[in-house]
PDB file of N, CA and C in Angstrom:
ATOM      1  N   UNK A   1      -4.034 -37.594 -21.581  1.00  0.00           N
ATOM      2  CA  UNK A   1      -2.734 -36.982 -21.674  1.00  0.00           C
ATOM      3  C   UNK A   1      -1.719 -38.087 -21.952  1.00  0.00           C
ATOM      4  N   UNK A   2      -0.985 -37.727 -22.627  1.00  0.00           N
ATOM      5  CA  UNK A   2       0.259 -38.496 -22.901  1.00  0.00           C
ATOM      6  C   UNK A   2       1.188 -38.906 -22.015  1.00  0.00           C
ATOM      7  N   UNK A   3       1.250 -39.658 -21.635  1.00  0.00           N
ATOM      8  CA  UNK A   3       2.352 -40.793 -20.650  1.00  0.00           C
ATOM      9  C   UNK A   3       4.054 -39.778 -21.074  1.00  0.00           C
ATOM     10  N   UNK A   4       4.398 -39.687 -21.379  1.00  0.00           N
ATOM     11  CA  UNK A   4       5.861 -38.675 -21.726  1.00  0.00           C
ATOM     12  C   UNK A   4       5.430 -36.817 -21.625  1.00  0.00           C
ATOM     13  N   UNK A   5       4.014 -36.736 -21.435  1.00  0.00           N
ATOM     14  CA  UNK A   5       4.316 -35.170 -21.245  1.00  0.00           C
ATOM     15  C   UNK A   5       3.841 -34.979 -20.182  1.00  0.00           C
ATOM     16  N   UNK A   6       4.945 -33.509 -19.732  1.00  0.00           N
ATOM     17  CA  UNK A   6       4.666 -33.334 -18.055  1.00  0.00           C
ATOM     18  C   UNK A   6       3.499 -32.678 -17.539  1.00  0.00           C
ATOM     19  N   UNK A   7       3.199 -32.970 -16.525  1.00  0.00           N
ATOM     20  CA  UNK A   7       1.947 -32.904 -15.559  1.00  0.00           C
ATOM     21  C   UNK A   7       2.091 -31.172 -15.660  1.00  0.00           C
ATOM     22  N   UNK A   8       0.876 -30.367 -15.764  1.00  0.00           N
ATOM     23  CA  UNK A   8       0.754 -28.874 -15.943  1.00  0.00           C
ATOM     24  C   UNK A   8       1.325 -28.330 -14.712  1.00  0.00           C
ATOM     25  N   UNK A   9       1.140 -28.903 -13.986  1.00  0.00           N
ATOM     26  CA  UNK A   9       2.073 -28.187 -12.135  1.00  0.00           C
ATOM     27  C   UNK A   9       3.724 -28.225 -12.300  1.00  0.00           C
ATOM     28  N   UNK A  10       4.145 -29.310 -12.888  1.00  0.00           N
ATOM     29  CA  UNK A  10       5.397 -29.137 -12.673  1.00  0.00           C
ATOM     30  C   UNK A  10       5.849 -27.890 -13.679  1.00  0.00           C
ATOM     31  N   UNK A  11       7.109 -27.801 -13.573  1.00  0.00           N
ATOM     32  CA  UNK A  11       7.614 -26.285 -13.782  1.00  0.00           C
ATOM     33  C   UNK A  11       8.287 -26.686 -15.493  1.00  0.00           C
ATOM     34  N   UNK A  12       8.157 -26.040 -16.359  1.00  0.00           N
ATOM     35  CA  UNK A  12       8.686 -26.208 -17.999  1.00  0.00           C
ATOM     36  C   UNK A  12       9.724 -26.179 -17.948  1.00  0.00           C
ATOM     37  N   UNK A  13      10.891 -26.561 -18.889  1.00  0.00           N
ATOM     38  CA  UNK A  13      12.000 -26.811 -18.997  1.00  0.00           C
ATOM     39  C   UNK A  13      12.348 -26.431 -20.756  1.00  0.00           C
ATOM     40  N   UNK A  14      12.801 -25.264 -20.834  1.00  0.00           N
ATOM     41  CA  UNK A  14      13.637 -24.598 -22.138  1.00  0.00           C
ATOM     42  C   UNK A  14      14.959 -24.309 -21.815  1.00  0.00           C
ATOM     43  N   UNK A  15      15.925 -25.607 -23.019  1.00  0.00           N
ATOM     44  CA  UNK A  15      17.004 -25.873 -22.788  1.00  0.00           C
ATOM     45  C   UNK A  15      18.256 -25.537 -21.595  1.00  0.00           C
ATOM     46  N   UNK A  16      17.032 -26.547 -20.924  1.00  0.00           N
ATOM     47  CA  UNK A  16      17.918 -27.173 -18.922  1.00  0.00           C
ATOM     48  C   UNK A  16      17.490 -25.885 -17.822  1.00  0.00           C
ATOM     49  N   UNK A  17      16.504 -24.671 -18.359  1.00  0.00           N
ATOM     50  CA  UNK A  17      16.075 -23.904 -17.396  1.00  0.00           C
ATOM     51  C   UNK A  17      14.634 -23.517 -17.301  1.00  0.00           C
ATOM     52  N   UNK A  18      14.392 -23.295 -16.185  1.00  0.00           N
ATOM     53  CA  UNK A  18      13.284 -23.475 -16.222  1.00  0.00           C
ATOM     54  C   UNK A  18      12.099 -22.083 -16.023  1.00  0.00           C
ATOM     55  N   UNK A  19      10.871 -22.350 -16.783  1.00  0.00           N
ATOM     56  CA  UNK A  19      10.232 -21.178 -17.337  1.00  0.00           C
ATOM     57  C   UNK A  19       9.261 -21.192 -16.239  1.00  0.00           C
ATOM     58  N   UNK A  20       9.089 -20.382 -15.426  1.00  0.00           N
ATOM     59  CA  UNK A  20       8.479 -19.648 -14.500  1.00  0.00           C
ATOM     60  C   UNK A  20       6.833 -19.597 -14.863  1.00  0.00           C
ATOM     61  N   UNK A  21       6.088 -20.530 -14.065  1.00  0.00           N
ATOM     62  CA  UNK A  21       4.916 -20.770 -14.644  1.00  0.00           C
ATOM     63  C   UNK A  21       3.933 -19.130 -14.511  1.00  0.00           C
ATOM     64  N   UNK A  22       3.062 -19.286 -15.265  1.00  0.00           N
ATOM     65  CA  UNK A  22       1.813 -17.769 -15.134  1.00  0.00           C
ATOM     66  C   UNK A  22       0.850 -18.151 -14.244  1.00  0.00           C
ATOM     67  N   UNK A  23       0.663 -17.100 -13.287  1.00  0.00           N
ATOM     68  CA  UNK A  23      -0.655 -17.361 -12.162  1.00  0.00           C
ATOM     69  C   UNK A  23      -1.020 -16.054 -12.570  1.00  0.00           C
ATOM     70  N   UNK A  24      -2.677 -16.488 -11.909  1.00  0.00           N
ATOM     71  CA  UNK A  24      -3.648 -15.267 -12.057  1.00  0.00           C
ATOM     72  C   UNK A  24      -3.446 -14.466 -10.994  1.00  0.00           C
ATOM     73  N   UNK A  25      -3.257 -13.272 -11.267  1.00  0.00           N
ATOM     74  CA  UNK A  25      -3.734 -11.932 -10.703  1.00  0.00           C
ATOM     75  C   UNK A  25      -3.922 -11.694  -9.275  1.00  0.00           C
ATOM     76  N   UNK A  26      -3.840 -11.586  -7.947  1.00  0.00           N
ATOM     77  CA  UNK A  26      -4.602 -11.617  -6.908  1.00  0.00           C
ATOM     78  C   UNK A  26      -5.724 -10.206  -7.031  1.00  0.00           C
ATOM     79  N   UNK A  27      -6.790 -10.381  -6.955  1.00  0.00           N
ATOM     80  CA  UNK A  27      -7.400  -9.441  -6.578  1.00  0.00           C
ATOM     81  C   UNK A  27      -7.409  -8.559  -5.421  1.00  0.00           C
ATOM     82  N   UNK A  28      -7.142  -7.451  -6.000  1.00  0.00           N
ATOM     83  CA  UNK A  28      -6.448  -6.423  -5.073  1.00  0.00           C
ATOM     84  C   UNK A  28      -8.129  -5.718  -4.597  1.00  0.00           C
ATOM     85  N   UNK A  29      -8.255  -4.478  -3.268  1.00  0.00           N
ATOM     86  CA  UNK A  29      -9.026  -3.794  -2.821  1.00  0.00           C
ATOM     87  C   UNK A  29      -7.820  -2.398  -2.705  1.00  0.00           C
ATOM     88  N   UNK A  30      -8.257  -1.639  -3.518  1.00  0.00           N
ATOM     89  CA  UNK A  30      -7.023  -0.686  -3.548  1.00  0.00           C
ATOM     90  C   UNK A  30      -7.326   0.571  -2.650  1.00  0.00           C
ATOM     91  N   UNK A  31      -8.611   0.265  -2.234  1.00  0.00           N
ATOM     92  CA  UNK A  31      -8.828   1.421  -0.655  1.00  0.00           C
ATOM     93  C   UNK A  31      -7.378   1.041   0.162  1.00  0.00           C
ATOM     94  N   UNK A  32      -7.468  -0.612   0.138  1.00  0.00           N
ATOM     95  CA  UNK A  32      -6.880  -0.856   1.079  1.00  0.00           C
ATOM     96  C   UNK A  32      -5.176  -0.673   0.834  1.00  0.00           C
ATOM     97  N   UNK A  33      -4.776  -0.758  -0.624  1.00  0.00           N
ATOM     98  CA  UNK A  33      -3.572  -0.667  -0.699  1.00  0.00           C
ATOM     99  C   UNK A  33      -2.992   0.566  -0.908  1.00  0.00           C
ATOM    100  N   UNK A  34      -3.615   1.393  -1.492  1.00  0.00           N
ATOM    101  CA  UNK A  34      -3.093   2.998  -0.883  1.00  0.00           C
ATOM    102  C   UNK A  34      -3.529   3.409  -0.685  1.00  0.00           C
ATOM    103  N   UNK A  35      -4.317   3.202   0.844  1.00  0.00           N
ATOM    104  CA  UNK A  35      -4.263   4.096   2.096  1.00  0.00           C
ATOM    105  C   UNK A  35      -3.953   3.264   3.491  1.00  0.00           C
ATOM    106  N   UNK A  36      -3.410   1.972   3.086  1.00  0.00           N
ATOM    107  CA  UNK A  36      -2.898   1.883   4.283  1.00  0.00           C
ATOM    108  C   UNK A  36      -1.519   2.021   4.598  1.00  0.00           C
ATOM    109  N   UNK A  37      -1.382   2.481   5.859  1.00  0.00           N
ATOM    110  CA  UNK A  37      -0.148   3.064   6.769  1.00  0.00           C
ATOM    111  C   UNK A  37      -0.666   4.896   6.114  1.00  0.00           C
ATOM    112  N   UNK A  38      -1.364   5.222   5.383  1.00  0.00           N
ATOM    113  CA  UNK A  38      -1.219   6.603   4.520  1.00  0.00           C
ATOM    114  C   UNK A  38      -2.907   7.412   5.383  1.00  0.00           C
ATOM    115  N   UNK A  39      -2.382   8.837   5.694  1.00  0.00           N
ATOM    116  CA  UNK A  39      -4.102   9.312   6.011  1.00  0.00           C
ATOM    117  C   UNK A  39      -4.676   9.609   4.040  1.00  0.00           C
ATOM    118  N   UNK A  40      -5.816   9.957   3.951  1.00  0.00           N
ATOM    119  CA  UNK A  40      -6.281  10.567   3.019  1.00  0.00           C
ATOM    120  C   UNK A  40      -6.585  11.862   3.533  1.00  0.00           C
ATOM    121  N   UNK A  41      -6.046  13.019   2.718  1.00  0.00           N
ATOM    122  CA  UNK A  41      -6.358  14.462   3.341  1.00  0.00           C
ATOM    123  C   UNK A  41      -7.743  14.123   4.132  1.00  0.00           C
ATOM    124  N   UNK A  42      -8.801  14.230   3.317  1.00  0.00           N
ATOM    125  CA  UNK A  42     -10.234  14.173   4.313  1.00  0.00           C
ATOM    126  C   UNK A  42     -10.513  13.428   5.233  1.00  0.00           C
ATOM    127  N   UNK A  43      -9.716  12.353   5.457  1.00  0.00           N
ATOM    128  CA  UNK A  43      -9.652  11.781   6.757  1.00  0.00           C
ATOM    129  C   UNK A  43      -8.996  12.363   7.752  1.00  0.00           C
ATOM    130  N   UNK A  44      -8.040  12.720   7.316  1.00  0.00           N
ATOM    131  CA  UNK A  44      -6.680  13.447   8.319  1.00  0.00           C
ATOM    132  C   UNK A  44      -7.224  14.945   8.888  1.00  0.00           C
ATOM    133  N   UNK A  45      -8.247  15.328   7.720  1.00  0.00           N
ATOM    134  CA  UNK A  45      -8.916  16.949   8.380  1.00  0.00           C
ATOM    135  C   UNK A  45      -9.668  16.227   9.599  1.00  0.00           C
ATOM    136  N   UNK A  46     -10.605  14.983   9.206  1.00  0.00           N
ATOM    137  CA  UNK A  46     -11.613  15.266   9.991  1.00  0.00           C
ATOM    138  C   UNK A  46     -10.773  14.084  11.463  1.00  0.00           C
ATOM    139  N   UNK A  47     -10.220  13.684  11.498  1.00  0.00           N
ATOM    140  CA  UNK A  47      -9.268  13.257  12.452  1.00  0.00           C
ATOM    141  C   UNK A  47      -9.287  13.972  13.323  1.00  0.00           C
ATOM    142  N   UNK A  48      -8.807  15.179  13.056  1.00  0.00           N
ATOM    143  CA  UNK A  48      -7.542  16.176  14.059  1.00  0.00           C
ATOM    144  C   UNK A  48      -9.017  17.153  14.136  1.00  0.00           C
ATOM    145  N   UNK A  49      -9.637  17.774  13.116  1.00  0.00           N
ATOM    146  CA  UNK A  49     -10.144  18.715  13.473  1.00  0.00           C
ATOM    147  C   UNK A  49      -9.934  19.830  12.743  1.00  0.00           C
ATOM    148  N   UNK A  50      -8.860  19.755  11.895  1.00  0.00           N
ATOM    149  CA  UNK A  50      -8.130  20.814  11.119  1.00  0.00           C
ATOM    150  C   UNK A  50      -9.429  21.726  10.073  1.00  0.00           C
ATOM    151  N   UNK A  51      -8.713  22.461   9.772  1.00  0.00           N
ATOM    152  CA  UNK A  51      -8.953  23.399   8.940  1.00  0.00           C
ATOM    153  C   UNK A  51      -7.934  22.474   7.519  1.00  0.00           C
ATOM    154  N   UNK A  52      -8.797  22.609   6.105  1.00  0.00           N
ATOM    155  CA  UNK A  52      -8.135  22.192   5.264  1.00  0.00           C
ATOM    156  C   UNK A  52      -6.966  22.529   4.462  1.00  0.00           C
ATOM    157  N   UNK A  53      -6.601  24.282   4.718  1.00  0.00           N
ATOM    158  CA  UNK A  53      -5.850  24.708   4.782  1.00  0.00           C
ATOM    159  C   UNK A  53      -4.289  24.403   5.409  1.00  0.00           C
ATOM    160  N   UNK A  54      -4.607  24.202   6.895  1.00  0.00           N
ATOM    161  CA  UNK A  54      -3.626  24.250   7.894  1.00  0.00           C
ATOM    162  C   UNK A  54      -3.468  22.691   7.388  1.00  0.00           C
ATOM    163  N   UNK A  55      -4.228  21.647   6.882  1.00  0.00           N
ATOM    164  CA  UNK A  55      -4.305  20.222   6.847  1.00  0.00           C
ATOM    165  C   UNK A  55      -3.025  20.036   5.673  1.00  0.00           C
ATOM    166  N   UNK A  56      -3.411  20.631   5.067  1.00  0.00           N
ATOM    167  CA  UNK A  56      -2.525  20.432   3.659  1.00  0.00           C
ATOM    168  C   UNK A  56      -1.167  21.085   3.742  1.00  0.00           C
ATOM    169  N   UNK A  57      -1.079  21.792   4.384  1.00  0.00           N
ATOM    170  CA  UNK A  57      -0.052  22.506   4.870  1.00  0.00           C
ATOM    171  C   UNK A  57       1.094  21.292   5.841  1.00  0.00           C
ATOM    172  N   UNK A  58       0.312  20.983   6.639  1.00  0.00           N
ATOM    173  CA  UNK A  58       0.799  19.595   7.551  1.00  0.00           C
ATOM    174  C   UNK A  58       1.312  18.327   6.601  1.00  0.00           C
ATOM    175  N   UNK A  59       0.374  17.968   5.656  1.00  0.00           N
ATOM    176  CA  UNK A  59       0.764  17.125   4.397  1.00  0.00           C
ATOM    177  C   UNK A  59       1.691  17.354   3.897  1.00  0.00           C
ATOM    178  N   UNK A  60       1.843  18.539   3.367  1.00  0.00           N
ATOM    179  CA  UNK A  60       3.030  18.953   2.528  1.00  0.00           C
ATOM    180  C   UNK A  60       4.233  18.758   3.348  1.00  0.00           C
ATOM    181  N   UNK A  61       4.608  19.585   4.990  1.00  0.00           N
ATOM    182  CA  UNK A  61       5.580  18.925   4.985  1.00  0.00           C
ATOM    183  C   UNK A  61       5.807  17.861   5.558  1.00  0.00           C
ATOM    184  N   UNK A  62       4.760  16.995   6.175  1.00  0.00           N
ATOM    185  CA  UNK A  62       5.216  15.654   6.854  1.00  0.00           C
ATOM    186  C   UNK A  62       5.188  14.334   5.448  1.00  0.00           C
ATOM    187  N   UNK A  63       4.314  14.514   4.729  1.00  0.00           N
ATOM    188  CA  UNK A  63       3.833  13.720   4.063  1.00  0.00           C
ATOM    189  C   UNK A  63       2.664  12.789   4.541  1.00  0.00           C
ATOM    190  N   UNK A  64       2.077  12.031   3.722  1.00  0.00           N
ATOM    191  CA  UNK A  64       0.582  11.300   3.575  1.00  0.00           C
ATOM    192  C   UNK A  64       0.998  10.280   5.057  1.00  0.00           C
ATOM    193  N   UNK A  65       2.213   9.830   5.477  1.00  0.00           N
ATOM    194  CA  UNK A  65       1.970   8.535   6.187  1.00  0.00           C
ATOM    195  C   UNK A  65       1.502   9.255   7.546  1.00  0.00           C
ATOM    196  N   UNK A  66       0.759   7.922   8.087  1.00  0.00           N
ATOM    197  CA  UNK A  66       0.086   8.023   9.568  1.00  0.00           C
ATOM    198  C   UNK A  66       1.149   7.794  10.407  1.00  0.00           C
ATOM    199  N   UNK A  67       2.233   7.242  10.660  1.00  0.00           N
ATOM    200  CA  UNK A  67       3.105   7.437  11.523  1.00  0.00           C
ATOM    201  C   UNK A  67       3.683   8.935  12.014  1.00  0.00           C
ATOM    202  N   UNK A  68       3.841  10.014  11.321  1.00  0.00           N
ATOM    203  CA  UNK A  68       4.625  11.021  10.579  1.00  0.00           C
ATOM    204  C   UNK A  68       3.691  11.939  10.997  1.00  0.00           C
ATOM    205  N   UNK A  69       2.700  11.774  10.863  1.00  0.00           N
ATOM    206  CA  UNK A  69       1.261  12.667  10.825  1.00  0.00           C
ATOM    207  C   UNK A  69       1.018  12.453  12.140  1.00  0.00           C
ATOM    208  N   UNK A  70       0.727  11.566  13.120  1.00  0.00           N
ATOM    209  CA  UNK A  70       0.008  11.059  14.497  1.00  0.00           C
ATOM    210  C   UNK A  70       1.369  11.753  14.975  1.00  0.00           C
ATOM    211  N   UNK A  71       2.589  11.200  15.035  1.00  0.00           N
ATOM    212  CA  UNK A  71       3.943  11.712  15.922  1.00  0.00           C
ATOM    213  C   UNK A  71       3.731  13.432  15.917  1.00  0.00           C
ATOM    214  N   UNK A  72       3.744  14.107  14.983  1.00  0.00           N
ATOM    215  CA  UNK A  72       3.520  15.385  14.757  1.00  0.00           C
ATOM    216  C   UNK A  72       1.998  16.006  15.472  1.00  0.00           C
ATOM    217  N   UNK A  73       1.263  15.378  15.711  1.00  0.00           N
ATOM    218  CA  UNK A  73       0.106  15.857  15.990  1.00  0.00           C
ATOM    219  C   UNK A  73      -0.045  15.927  17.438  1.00  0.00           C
ATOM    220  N   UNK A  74       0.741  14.747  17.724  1.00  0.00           N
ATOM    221  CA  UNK A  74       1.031  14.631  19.054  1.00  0.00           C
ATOM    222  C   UNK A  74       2.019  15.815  19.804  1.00  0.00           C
ATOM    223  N   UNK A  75       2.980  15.860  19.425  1.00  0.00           N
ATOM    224  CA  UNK A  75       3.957  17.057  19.290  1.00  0.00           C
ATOM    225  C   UNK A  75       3.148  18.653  19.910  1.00  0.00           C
ATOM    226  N   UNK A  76       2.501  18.616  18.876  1.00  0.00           N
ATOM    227  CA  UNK A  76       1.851  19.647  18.653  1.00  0.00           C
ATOM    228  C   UNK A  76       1.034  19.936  19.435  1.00  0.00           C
ATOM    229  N   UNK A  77       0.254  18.931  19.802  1.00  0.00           N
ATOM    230  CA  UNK A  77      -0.993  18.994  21.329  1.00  0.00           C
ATOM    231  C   UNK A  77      -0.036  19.047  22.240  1.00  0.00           C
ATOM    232  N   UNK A  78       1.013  18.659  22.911  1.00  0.00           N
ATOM    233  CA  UNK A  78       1.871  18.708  24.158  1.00  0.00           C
ATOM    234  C   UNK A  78       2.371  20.526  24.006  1.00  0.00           C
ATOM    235  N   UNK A  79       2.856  20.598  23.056  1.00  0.00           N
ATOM    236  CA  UNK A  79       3.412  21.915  22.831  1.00  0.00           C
ATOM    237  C   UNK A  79       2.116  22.897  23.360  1.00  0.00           C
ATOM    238  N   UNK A  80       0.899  22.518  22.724  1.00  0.00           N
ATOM    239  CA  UNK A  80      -0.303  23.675  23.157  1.00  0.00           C
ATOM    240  C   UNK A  80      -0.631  24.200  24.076  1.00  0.00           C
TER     241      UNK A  80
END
């Protein structure tokens, strides 16, 4: 390498600013990235016990997250 050109780590320079180097990709596990904090209906039936009906019904209006879903479920067993 040439004594006057810069080392590949340091950061490029197009006129006095500087160009944001390219990194690879992280490899993602996308089980893990959407469904976590989230039930998946068939988890959430077989969780509780539900009927898939009454399950989706619960989905619709709480939505997919497990916070939302467990608080409500809870609710719901005290109420019983």
């Amino acid at each position: 390498m040439k004594e006057n050109q810069p080392a590949s780590r340091e950061a490029k320079q197009r006129d006095g600013q500087a160009i944001p180097r390219r990194v690879r990709a992280r490899v993602v596990d996308p089980a893990e990235v959407i469904y976590r904090g989230h039930y998946d209906l068939a988890e959430f039936i077989a969780r509780y016990g539900l009927t898939p009906m009454e399950a989706r019904d619960i989905f619709v209006r709480f939505g997919p997250t497990r916070s939302n879903l467990d608080q409500h479920m809870r609710e719901r067993s005290i109420s019983l």
